[in-house]
Protein backbone atom coordinates (compact mmCIF):
# COMPACT_ATOMS: atom_id res chain seq x y z
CA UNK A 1 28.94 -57.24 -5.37
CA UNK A 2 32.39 -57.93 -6.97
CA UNK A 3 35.44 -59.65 -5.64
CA UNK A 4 38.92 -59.49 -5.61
CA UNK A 5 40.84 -61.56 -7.92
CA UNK A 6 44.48 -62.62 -6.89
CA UNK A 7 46.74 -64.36 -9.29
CA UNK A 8 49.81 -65.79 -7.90
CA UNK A 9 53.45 -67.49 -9.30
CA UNK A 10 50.69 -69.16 -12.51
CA UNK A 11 52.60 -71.43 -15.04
CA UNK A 12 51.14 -73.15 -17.96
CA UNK A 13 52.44 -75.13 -20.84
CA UNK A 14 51.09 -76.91 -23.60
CA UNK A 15 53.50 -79.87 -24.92
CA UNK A 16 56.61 -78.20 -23.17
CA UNK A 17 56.01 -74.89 -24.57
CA UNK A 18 55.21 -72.01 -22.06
CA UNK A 19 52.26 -70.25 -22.45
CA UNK A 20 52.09 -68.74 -18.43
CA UNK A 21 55.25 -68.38 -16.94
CA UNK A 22 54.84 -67.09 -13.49
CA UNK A 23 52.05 -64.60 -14.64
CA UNK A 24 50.94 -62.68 -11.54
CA UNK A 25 48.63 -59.40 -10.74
CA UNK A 26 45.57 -58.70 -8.16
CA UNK A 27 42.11 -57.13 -9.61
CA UNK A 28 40.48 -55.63 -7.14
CA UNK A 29 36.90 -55.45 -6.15
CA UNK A 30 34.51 -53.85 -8.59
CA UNK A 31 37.32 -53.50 -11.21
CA UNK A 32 36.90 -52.86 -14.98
CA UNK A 33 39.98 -54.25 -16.64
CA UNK A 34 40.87 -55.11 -20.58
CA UNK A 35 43.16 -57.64 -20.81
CA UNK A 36 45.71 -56.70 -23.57
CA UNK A 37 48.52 -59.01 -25.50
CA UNK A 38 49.43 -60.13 -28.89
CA UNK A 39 48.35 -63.21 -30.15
CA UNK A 40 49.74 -65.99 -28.22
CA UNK A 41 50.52 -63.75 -25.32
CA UNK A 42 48.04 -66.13 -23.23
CA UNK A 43 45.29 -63.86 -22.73
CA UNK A 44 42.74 -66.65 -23.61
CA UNK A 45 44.53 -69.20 -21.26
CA UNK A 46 44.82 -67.30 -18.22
CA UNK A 47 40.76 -66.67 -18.17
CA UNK A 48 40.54 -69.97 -18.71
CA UNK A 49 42.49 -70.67 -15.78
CA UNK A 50 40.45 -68.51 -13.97
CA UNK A 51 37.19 -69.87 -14.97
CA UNK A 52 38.42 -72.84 -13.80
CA UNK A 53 38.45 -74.73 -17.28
CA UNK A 54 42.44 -75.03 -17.50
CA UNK A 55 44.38 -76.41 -14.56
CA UNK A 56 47.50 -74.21 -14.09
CA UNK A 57 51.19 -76.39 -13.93
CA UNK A 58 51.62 -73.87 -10.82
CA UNK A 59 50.80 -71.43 -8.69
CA UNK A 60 47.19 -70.26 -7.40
CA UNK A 61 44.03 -68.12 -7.95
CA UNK A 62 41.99 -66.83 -5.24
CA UNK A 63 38.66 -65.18 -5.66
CA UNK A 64 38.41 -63.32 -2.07
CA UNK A 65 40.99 -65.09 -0.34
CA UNK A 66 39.48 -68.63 -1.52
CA UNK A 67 41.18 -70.71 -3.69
CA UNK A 68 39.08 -71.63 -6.72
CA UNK A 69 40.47 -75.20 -7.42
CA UNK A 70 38.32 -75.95 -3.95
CA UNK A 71 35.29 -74.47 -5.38
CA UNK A 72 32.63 -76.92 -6.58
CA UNK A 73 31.41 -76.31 -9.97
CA UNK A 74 27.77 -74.61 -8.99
CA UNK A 75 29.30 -72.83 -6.28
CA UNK A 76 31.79 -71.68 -8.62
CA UNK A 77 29.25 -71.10 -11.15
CA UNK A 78 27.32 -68.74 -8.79
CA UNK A 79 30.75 -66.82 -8.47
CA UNK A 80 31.85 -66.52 -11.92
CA UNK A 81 30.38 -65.91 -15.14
CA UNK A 82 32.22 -66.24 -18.89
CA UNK A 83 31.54 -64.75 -22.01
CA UNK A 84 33.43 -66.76 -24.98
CA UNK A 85 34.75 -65.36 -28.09
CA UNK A 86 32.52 -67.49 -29.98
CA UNK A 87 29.07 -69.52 -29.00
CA UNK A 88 28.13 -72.83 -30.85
CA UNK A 89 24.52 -73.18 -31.52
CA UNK A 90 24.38 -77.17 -32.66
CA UNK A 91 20.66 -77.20 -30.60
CA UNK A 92 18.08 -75.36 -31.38
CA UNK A 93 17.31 -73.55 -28.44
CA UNK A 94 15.16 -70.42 -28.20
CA UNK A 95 16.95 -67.19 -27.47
CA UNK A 96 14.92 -67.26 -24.03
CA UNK A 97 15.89 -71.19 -23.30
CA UNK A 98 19.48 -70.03 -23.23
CA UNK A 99 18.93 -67.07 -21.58
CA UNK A 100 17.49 -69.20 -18.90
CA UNK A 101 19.97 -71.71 -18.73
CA UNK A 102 21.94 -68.97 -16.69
CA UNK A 103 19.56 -69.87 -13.77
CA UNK A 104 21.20 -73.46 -13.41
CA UNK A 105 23.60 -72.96 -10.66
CA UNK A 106 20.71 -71.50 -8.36
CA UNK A 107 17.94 -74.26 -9.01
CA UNK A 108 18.60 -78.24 -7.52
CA UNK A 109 17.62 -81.34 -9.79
CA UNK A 110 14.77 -81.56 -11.97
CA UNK A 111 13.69 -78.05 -10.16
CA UNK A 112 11.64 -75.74 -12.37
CA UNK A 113 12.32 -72.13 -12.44
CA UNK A 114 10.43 -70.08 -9.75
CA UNK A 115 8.61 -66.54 -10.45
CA UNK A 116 11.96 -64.82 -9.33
CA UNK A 117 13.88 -66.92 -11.86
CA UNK A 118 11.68 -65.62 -14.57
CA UNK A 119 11.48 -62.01 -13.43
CA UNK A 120 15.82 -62.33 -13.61
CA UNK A 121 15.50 -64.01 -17.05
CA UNK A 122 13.25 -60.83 -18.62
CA UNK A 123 15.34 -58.38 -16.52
CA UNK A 124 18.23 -59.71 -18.26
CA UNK A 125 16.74 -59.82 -21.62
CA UNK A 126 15.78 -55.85 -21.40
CA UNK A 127 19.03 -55.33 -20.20
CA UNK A 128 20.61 -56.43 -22.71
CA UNK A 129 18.13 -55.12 -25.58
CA UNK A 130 17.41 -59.22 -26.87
CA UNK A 131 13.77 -59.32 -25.15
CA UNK A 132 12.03 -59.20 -29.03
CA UNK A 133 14.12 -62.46 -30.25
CA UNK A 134 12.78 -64.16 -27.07
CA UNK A 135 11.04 -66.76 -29.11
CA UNK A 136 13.87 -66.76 -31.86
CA UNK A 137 16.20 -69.92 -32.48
CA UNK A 138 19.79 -68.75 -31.36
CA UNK A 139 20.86 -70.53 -34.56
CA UNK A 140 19.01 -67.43 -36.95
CA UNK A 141 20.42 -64.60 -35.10
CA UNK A 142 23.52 -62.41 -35.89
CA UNK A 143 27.01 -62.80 -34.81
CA UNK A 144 25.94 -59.75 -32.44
CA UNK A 145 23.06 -60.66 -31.39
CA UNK A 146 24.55 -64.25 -30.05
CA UNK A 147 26.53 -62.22 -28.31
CA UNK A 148 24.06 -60.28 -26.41
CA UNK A 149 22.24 -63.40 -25.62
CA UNK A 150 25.11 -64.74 -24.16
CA UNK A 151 25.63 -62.10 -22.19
CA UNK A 152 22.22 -62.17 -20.65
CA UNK A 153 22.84 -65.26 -19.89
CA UNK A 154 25.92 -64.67 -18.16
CA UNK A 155 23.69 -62.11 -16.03
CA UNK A 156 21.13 -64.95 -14.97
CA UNK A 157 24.06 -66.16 -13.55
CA UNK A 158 24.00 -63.46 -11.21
CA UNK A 159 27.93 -63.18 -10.81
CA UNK A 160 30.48 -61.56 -8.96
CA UNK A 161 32.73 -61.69 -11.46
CA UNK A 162 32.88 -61.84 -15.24
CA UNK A 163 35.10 -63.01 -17.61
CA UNK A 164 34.56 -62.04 -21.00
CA UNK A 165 37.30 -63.78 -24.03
CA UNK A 166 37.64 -61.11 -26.83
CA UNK A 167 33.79 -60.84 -26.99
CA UNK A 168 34.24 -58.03 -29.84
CA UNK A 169 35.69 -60.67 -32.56
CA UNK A 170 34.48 -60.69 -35.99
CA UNK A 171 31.59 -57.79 -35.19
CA UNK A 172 31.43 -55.19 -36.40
CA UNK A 173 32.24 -51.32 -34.83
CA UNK A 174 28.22 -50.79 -33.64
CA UNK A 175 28.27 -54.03 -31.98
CA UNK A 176 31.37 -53.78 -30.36
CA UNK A 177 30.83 -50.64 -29.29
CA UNK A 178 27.33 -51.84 -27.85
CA UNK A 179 28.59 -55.29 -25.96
CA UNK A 180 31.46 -53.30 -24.16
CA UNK A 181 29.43 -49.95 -23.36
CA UNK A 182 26.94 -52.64 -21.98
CA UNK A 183 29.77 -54.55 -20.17
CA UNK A 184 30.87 -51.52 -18.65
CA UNK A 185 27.29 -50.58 -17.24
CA UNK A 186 26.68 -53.77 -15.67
CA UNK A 187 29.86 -53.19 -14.19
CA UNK A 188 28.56 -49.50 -12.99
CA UNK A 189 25.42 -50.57 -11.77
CA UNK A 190 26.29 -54.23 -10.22
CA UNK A 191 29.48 -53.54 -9.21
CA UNK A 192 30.66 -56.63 -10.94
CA UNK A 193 34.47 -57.34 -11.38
CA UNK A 194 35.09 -57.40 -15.17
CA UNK A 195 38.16 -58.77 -16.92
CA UNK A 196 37.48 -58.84 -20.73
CA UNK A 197 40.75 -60.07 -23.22
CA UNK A 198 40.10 -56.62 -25.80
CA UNK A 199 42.22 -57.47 -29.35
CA UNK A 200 41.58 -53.70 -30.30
CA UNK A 201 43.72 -51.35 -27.89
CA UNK A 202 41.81 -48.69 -29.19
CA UNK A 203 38.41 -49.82 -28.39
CA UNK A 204 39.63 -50.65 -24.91
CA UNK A 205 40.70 -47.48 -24.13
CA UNK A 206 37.08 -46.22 -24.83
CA UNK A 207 34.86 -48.50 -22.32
CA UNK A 208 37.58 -49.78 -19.67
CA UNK A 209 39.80 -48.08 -17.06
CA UNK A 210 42.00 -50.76 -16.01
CA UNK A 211 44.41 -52.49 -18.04
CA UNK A 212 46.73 -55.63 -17.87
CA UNK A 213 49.11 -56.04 -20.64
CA UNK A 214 50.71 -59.41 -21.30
CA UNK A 215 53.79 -60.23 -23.27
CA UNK A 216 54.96 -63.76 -23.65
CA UNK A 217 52.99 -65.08 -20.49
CA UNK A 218 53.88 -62.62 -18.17
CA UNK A 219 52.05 -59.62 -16.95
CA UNK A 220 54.65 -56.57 -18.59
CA UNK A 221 52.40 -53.85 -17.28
CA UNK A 222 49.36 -53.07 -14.97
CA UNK A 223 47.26 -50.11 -14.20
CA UNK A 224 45.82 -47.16 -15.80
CA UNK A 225 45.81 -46.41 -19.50
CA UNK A 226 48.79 -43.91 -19.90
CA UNK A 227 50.70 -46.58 -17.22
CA UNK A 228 50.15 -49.56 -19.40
CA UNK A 229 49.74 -48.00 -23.00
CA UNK A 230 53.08 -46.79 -23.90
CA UNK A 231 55.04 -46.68 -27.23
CA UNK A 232 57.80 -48.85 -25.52
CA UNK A 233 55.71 -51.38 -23.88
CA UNK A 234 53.77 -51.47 -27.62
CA UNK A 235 57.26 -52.53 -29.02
CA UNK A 236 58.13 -55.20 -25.77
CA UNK A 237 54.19 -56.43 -26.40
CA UNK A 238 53.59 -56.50 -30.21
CA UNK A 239 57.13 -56.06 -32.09
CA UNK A 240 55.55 -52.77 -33.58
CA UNK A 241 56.71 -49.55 -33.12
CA UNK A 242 54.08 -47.00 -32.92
CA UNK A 243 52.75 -43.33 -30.93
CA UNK A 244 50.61 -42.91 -28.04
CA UNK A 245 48.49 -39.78 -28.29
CA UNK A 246 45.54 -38.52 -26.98
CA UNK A 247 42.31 -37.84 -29.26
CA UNK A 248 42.12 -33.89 -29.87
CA UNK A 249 37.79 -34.60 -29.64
CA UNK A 250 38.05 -37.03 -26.03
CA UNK A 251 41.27 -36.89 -24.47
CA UNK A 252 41.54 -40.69 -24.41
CA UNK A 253 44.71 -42.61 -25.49
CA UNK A 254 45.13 -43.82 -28.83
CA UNK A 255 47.68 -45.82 -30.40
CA UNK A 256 48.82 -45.61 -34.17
CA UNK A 257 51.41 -47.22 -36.50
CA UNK A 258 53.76 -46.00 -38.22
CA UNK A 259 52.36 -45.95 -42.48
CA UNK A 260 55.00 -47.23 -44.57
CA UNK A 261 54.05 -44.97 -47.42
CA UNK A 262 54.55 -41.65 -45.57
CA UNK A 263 58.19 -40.89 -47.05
CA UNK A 264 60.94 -38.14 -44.91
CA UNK A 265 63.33 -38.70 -48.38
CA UNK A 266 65.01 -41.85 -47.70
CA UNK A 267 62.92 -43.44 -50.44
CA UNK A 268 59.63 -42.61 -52.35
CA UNK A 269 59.68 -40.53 -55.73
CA UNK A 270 62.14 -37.80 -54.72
CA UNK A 271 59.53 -35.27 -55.37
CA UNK A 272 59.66 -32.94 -52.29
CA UNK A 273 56.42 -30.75 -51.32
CA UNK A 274 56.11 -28.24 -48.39
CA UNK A 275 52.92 -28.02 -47.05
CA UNK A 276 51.95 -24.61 -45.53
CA UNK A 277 50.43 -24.94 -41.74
CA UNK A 278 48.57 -27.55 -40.83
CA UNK A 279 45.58 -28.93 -38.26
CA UNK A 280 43.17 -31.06 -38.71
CA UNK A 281 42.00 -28.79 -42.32
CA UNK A 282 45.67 -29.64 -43.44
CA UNK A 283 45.97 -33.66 -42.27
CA UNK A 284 44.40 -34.92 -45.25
CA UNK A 285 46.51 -33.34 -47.82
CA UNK A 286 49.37 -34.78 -45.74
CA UNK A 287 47.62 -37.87 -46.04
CA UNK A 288 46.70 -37.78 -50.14
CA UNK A 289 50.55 -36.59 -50.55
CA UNK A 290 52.06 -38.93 -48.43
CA UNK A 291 50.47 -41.76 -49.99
CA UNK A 292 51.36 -41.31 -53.35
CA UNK A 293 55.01 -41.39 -52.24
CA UNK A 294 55.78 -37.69 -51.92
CA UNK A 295 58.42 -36.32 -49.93
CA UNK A 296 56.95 -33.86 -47.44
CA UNK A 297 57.68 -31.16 -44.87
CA UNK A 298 55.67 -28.96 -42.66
CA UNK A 299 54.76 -26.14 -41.29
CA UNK A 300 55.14 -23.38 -39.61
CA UNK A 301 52.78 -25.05 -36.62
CA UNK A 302 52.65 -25.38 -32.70
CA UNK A 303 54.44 -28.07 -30.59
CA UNK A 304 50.39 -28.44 -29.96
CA UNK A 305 49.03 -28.53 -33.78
CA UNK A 306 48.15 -31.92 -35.43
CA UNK A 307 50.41 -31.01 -38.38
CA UNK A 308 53.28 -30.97 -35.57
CA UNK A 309 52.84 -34.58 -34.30
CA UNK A 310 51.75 -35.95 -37.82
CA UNK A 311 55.57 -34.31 -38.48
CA UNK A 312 57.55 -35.73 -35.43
CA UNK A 313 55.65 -39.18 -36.15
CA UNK A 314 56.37 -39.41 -39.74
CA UNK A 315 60.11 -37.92 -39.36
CA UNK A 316 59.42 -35.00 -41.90
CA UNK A 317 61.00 -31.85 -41.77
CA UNK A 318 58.60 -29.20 -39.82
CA UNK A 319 59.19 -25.45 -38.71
CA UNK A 320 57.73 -25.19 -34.92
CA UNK A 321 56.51 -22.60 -33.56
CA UNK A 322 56.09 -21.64 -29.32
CA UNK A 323 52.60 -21.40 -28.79
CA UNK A 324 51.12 -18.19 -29.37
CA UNK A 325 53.99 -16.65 -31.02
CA UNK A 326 54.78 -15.67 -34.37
CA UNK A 327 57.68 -16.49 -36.69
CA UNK A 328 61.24 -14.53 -35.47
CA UNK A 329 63.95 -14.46 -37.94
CA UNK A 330 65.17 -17.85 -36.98
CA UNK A 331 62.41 -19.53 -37.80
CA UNK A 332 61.78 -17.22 -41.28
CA UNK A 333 65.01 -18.65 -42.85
CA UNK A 334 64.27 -22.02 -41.63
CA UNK A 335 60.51 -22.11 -43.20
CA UNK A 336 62.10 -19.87 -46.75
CA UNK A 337 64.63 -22.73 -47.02
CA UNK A 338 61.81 -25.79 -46.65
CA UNK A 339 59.67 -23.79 -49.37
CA UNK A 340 63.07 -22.96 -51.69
CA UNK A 341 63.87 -26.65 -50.82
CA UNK A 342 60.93 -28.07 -52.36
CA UNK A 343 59.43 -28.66 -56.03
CA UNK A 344 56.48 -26.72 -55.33
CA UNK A 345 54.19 -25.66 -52.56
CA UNK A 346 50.66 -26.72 -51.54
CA UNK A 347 48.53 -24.13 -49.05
CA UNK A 348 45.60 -26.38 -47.76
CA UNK A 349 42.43 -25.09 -46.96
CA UNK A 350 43.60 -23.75 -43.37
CA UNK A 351 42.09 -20.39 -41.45
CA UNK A 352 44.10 -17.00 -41.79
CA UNK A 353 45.05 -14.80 -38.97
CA UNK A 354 47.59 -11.98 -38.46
CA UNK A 355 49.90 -14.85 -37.52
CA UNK A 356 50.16 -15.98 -40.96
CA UNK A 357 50.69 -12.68 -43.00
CA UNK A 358 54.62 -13.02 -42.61
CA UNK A 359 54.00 -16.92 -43.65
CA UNK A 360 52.25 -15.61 -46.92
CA UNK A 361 54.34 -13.22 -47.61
CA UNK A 362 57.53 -15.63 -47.69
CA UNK A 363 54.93 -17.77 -50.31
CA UNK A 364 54.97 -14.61 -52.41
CA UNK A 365 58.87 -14.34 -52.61
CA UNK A 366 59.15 -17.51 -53.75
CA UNK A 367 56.80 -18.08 -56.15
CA UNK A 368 58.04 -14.58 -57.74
CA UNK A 369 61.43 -16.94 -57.93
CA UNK A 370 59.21 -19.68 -60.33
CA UNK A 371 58.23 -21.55 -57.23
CA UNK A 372 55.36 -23.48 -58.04
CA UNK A 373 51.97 -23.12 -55.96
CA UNK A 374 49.08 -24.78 -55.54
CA UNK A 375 46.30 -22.86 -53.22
CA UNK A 376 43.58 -25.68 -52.49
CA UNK A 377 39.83 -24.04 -52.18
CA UNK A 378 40.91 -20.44 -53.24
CA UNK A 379 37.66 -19.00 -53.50
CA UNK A 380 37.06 -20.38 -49.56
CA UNK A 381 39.77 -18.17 -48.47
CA UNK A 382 37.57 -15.41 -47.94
CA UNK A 383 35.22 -17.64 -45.47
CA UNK A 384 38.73 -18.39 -43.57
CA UNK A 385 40.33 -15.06 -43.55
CA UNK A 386 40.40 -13.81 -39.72
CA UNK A 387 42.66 -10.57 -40.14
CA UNK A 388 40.38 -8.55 -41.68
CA UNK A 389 40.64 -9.44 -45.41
CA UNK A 390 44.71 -8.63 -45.05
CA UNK A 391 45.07 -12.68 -45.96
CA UNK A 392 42.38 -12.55 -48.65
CA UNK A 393 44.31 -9.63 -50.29
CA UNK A 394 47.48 -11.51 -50.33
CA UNK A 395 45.69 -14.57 -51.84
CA UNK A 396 44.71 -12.44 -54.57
CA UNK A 397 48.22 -11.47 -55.37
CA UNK A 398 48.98 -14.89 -55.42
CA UNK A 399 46.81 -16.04 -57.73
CA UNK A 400 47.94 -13.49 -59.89
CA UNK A 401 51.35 -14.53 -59.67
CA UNK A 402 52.67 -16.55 -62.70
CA UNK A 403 53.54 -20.64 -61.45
CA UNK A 404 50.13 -20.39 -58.96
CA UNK A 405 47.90 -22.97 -60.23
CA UNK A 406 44.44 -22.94 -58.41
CA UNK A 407 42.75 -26.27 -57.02
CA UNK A 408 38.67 -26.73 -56.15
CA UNK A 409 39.15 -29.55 -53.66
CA UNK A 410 41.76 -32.15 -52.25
CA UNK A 411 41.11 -34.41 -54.62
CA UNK A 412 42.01 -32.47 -57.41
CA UNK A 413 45.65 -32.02 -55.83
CA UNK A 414 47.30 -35.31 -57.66
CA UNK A 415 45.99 -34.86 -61.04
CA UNK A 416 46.81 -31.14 -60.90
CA UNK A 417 50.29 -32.11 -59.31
CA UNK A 418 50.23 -35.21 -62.67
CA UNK A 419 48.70 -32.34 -65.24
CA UNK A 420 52.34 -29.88 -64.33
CA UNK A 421 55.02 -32.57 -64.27
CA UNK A 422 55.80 -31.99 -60.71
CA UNK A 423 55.27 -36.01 -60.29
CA UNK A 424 54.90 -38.21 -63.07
CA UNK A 425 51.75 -39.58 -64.60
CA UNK A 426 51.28 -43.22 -63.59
C-alpha cells in the first residue's frame, strides 16, 4: 500500500495575499512525514490542497503519477483519507455509525454494508482502542476519544494515503502521544503514506521520521530530523532563536528556547553565584538560581556534561574540561577566579571522584578568604563520595569552615541565600 505524493510549482492566495507560493517537495511511498511551520506558514492549506478540498491558483499534485484534480470524489476517497484538527458532532450519531461511514466510497447507492464491511468496521474499532464506546453518541465522548473515532474511520476508508491536520490540538500529552504512536503503526503495518501538520516539534520528533518544514508558503527544508531541525532554520521558520540537542535518555532531537530569566550579567540582580560541577544532579539549582535573577557561572564540566550546554546556551561563564581529564593549571586559575569572582558558592548535590579533590580543595581556599558556601544535601555526600571517603573528608573540613552554611534540599537554597543577605528578601 502507499503512494507517492508529488507536489509541483503550487500557489495559493486568499484575497491577494499568498499563502502557497510555488511550494514544492515529493513524499515517497510508505513515508511517515510531520509537516512543520509556524502559524500561517500554510501547513493547513496545502493538505487541503491535497485532499482535494482547496483548488490551488497553480501548479499540480499527483498521487502516483495521476493528477488528483481528475480524480472523482469516491475514487479519490478510496485513495485518500483526512484526519481534521477538529470534528463537529451537530448529529447524533453512534461512535460505530461514524466509524462506518468510512465504508462509503466502497458501497454504490442505497447499498447496505456487507459482512466484510462490518468485519473492517470492528477491525478498525480494536485498532484504534474505541470498540467499548461503540454504542456511545460521538457528541458525549472526549476531545480524544473523537479523535480516535475519527481515525477509525479514516481506516474504513481503507487508504493509501493519510492526511492528518494537527490531530494533537487541544489534547492533552497521553492522547497525543497515543493518536501519533497509533498513526505511526498503521503506517508500519499498512504501509500507508502519512503526512500529519505536528504544531509541537518536539512531539514530532518522537513518532515521525520524515519532516517538511514550511516558512511563508514555501517548503525551507526537507528530510530527516537533524536535516530539517536546525537552530537556523528555527529562526528562518518561527522568528525564535533557540538549540537543537539531543535527549541524554533517547538520542532524539529536541528543540528549546532561550528563558529570558536565565541572566550572564547584562541585567538581573547583580548577585553573581558559581555553581560547582554540574549534570543532570546540578541542572535544577541552575534552574532555581537562574530564575530568581541570579547571575551564574559554571563548572568545572565536560564539553559532554549537561551543565556545559545549559552554560554555552545560557551565555554564562563555565570552566571546560577535555573529557576524561582533570584540571591543569590553566584551568585552576580560571575556575579560582569564577569562585573569587562571585558572592558566594553553591556545591549541588553532585557525585565525588578523584577528579574533584583539586576542585574541593580550591572551595577550601576560598572560603578560608570569607567566601561564602552553601553545600546542598551535606549529609548525602557520603552516599556520593566515589574516592574512597577522600571527598567526604574534605566536606567535613568544609563544614567546619566559618562562612559554610549547610542546606537539606534545593528548595531551601533561596531562603538560605534571603536568610544571609547574599540577595535581598522580596
Amino acid at each position: 500500500m502507499g503512494l507517492t505524493i508529488d507536489v509541483h510549482g503550487l500557489k495559493l492566495a486568499y484575497d491577494a495575499v499568498t499563502v502557497l507560493n510555488d511550494t514544492e517537495f515529493k513524499v515517497d511511498k510508505g513515508e511517515l512525514v510531520a509537516l512543520l511551520g509556524a502559524n500561517g506558514a500554510g501547513k493547513s492549506t496545502l493538505l487541503r490542497c491535497i485532499s482535494r478540498v482547496l483548488q490551488p491558483d497553480k501548479g499540480q499534485i499527483l498521487l502516483d503519477g495521476r493528477d488528483v484534480e481528475k480524480l472523482d470524489s469516491k475514487e479519490a476517497a478510496c485513495m485518500m483519507a483526512v484526519v481534521p484538527q477538529e470534528t463537529a458532532a451537530d448529529f447524533e450519531f453512534t461512535v460505530e455509525e461514524i466509524i462506518t461511514m468510512g465504508r462509503f466510497p466502497y458501497l454504490k447507492r442505497f447499498q447496505k454494508e456487507a459482512v466484510g464491511d462490518r468485519e473492517i468496521v470492528q477491525w478498525a474499532m480494536e485498532m484504534t482502542g474505541v470498540a467499548h464506546l461503540a454504542e456511545r453518541s460521538i457528541g458525549a465522548l472526549s476531545g480524544g476519544e473523537k479523535q480516535r473515532v475519527v481515525i477509525a474511520r479514516a481506516i474504513c476508508q481503507q487508504p493509501e494515503i493519510m492526511l492528518l491536520d494537527e490531530p494533537t490540538a487541544n489534547l492533552d500529552i497521553g492522547y497525543q502521544s497515543m493518536l501519533l504512536e497509533l498513526t505511526a503503526r498503521l503506517n508500519r503495518r499498512q504501509g500507508i503514506t502519512v503526512i500529519a501538520a505536528i504544531h509541537d516539534i518536539n512531539l514530532a520528533v518522537h513518532h515521525f521520521n520524515n519532516f517538511i518544514l514550511l516558512a511563508g508558503g514555501s517548503i525551507l527544508a526537507a528530510g530527516r530530523a537533524d536535516e530539517v531541525i536546525t537552530p537556523e532554520n528555527i529562526k528562518k521558520s518561527y522568528g525564535v532563536e533557540a538549540t537543537v540537542f539531543r535527549h541524554p535518555l533517547n538520542g532524539v532531537l529536541q528543540v528549546s528556547l532561550a528563558k529570558s530569566d536565565i541572566h550572564n550579567g547584562k541585567d538581573g540582580t547583580g548577585v553573581k553565584i558559581h555553581v560547582l560541577g554540574g549534570g543532570e544532579e546540578a541542572l535544577p539549582v541552575f534552574e532555581k538560581l537562574g530564575q530568581a535573577g541570579l547571575t551564574l557561572s559554571v563548572g568545572p564540566v565536560s564539553e559532554q556534561d549537561s551543565g556545559c550546554r545549559f552554560a554555552h546556551f545560557h551565555g554564562l561563564p563555565v570552566v571546560i574540561l577535555p573529557p576524561f581529564t582533570t584540571m591543569n593549571e590553566n584551568h585552576q586559575r580560571e575556575h579560582l577566579k569564577l569562585l573569587r569572582r562571585a558572592d558566594a558558592i553553591v556545591i549541588p548535590p553532585i557525585p565525588f571522584g578523584e577528579g574533584n579533590l583539586p576542585v574541593i580543595a580550591q572551595v577550601e581556599t576560598v572560603v578560608r578568604e570569607g567566601k561564602k558556601l552553601y553545600i546542598v544535601d551535606p549529609e548525602g555526600v557520603v552516599n556520593r563520595d566515589y574516592s574512597k571517603g577522600k571527598a567526604v573528608q574534605m566536606v567535613k573540613r568544609l563544614r567546619a569552615e566559618t562562612g559554610t552554611k549547610e542546606v537539606l534540599g534545593i528548595n531551601d537554597l533561596l531562603p538560605a541565600l534571603k536568610r544571609d543577605g547574599v540577595i535581598a528578601d522580596d
